[in-house]
N, C-alpha and C. Protein backbone atom coordinates (compact mmCIF):
# COMPACT_ATOMS: atom_id res chain seq x y z
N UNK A 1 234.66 36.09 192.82
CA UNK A 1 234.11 35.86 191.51
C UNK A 1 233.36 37.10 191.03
N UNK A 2 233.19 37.48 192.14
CA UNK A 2 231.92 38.93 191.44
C UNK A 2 232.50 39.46 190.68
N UNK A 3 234.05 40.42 191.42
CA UNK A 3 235.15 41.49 190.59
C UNK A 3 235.33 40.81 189.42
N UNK A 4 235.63 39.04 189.09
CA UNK A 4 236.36 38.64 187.94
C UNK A 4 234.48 38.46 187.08
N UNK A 5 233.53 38.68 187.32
CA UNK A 5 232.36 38.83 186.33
C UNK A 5 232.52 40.27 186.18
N UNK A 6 232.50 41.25 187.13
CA UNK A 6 232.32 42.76 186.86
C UNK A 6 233.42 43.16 185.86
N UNK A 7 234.24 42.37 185.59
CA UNK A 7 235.78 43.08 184.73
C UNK A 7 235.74 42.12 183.59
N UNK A 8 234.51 41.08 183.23
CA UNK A 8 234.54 40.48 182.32
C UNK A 8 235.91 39.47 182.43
N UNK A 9 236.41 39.18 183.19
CA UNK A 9 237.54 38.57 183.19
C UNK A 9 236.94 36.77 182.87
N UNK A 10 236.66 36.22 181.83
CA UNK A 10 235.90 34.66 181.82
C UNK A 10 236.85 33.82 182.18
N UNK A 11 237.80 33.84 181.76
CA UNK A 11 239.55 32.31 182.48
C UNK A 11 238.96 32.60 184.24
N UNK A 12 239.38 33.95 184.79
CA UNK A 12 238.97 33.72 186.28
C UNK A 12 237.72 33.51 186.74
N UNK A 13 236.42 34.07 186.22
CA UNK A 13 235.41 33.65 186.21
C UNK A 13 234.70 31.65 186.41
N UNK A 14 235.48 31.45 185.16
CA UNK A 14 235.96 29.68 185.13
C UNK A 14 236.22 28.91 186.31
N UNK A 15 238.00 29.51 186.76
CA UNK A 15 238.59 29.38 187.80
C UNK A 15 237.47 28.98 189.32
N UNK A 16 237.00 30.52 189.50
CA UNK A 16 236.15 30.52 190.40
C UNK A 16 234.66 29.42 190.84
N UNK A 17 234.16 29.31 189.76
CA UNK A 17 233.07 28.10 189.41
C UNK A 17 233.55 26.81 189.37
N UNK A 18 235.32 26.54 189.06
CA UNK A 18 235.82 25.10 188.96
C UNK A 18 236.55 25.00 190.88
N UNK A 19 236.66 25.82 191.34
CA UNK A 19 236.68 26.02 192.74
C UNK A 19 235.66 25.47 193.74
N UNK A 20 234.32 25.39 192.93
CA UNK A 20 232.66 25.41 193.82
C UNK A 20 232.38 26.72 194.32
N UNK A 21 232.87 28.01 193.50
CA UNK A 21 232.11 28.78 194.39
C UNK A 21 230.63 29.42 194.09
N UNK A 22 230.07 29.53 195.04
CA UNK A 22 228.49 29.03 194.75
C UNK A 22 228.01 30.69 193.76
N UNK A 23 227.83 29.72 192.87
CA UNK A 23 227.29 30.72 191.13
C UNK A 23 226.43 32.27 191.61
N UNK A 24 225.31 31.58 192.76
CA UNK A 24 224.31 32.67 193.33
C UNK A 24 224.46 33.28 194.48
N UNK A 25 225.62 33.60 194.89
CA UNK A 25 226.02 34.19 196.28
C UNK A 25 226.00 35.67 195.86
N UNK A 26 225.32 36.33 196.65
CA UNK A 26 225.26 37.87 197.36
C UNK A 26 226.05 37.98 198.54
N UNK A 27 227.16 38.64 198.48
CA UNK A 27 228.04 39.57 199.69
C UNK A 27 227.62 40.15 200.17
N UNK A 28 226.98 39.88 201.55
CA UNK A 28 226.38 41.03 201.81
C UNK A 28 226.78 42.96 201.79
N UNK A 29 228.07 42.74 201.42
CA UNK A 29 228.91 44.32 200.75
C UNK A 29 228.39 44.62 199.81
N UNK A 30 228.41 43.78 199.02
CA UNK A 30 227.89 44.11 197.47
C UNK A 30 226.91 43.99 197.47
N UNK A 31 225.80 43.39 197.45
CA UNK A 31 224.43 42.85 197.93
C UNK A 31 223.90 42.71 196.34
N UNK A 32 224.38 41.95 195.50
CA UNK A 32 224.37 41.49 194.24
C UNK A 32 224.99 40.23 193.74
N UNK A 33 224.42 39.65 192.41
CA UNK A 33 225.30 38.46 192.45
C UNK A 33 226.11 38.52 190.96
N UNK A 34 226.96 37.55 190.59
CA UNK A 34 227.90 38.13 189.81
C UNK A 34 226.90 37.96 188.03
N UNK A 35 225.68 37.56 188.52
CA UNK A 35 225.29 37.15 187.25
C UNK A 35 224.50 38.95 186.68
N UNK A 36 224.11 39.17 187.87
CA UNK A 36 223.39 40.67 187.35
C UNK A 36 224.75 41.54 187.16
N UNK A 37 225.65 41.61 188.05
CA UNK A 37 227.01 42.79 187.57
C UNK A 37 227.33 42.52 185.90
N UNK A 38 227.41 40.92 185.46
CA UNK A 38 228.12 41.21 184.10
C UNK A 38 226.99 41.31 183.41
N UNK A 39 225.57 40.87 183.71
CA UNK A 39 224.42 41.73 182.91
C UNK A 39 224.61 43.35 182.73
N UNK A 40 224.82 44.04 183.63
CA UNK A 40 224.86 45.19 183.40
C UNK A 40 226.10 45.66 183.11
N UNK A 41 227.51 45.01 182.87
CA UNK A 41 228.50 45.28 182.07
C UNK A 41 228.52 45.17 181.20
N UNK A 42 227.30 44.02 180.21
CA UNK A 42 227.61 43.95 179.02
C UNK A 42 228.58 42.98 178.97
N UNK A 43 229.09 41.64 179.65
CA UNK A 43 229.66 41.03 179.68
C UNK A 43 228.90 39.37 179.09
N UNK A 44 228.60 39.18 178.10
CA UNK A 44 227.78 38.33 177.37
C UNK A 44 228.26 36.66 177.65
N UNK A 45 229.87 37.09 177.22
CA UNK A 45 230.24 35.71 177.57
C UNK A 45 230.31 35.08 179.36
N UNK A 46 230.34 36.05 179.86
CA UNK A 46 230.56 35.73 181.16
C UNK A 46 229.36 35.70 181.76
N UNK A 47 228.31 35.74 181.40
CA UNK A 47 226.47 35.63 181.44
C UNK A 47 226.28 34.58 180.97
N UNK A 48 226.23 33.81 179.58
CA UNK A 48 226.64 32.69 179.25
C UNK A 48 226.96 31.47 180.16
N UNK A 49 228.10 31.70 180.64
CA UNK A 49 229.00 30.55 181.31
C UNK A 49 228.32 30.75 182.95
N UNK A 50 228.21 31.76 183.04
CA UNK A 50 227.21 31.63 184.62
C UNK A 50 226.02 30.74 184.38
N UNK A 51 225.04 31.25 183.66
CA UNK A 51 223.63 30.85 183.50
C UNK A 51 224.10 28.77 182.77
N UNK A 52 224.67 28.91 182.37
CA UNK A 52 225.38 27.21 182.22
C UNK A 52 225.86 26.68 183.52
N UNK A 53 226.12 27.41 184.22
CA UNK A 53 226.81 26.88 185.64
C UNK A 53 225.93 26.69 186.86
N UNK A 54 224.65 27.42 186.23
CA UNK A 54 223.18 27.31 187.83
C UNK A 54 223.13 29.08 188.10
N UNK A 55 223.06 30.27 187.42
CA UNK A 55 223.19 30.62 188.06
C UNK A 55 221.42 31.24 188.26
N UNK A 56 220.87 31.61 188.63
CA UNK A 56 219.27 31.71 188.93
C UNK A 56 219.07 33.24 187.82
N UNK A 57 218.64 33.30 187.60
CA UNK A 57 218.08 34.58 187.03
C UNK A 57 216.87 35.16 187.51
N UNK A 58 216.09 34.18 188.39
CA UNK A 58 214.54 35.01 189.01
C UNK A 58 215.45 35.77 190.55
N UNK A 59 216.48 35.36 190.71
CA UNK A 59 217.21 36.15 191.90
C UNK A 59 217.33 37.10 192.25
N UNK A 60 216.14 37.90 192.81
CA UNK A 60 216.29 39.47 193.17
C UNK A 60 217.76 39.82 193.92
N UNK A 61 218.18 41.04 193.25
CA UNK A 61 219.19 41.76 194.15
C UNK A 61 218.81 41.98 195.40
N UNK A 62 219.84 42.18 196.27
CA UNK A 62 219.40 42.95 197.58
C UNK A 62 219.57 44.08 197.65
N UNK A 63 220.68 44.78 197.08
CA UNK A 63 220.63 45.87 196.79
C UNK A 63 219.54 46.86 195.71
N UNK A 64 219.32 45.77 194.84
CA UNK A 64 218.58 46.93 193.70
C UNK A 64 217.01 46.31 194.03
N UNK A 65 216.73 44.58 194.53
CA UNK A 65 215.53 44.27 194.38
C UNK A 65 215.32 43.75 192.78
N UNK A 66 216.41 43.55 191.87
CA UNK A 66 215.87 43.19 190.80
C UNK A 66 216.72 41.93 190.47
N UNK A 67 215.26 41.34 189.35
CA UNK A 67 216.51 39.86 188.75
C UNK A 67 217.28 40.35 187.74
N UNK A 68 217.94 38.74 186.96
CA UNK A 68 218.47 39.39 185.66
C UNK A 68 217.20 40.02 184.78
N UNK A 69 216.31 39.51 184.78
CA UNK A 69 215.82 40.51 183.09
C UNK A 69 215.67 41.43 183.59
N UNK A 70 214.71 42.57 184.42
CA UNK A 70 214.81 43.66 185.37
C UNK A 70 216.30 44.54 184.84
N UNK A 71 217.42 43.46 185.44
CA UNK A 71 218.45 44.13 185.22
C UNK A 71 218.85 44.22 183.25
N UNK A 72 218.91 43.25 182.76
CA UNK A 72 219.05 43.60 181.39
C UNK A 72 218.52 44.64 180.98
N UNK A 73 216.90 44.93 181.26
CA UNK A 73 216.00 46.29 180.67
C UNK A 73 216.71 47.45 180.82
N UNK A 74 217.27 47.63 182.66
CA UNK A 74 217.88 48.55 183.37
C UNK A 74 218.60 49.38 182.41
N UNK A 75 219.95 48.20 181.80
CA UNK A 75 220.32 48.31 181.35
C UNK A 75 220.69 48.43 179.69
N UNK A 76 219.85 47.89 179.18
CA UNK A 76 219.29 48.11 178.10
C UNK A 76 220.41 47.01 177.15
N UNK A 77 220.02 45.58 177.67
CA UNK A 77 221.27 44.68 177.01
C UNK A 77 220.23 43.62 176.54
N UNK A 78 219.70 44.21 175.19
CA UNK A 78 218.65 43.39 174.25
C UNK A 78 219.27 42.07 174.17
N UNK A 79 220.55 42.01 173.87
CA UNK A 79 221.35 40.65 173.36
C UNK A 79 221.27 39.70 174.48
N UNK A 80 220.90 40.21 175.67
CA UNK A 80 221.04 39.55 177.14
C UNK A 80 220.03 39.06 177.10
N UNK A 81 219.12 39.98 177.45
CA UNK A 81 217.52 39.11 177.58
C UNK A 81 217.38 38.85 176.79
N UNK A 82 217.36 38.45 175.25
CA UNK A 82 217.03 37.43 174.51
C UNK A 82 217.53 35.95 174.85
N UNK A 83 219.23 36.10 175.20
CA UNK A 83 219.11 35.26 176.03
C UNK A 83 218.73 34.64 176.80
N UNK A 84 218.41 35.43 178.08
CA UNK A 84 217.83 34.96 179.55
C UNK A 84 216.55 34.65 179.01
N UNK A 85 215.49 35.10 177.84
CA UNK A 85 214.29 34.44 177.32
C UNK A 85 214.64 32.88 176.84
N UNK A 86 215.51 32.73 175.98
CA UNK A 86 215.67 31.83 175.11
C UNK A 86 216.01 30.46 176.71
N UNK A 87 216.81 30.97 177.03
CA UNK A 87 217.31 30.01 178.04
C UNK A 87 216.01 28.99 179.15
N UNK A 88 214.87 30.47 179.21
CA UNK A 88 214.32 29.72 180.58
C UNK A 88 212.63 29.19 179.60
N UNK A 89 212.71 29.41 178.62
CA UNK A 89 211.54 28.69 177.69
C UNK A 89 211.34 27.26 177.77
């Protein structure tokens, strides 16, 4: 699921979540979860349908140590964290 959030791919993204696969899993390879990769792709809809599906946003990376908003700033995806605000109000 990570690659199909990192490539914005949302049908496989779907797929993957209608499977059970668990929304907040870190690989330990990747040491990230798929909700911060499409934060920092810029992948809106596929941020969306995670954060609808459970996915945590206070979830520090293991690799970077950061959650999603952390990562939105990082990245500078205003449209995101307004989201991730609006959502956890």
């Amino acid at each position: 699921m990570y690659r199909a959030a990192e490539s914005g791919d949302l049908e496989l993204v779907r797929y993957h979540l209608a499977q059970g696969v668990d929304v907040n899993y870190q690989h330990p390879e990747i040491m990230t979860t798929a909700l911060d990769v499409s934060i920092a792709k810029g992948h809106r809809q596929v941020v969306e349908l995670l954060l609808a599906h459970g996915a945590d946003p206070s979830i520090k990376t293991i690799l970077e140590g950061m959650d999603a908003w952390q990562t939105a700033i990082e990245y500078q995806r205003s449209e995101i964290l307004e989201m991730l605000n609006n959502k956890c109000k």
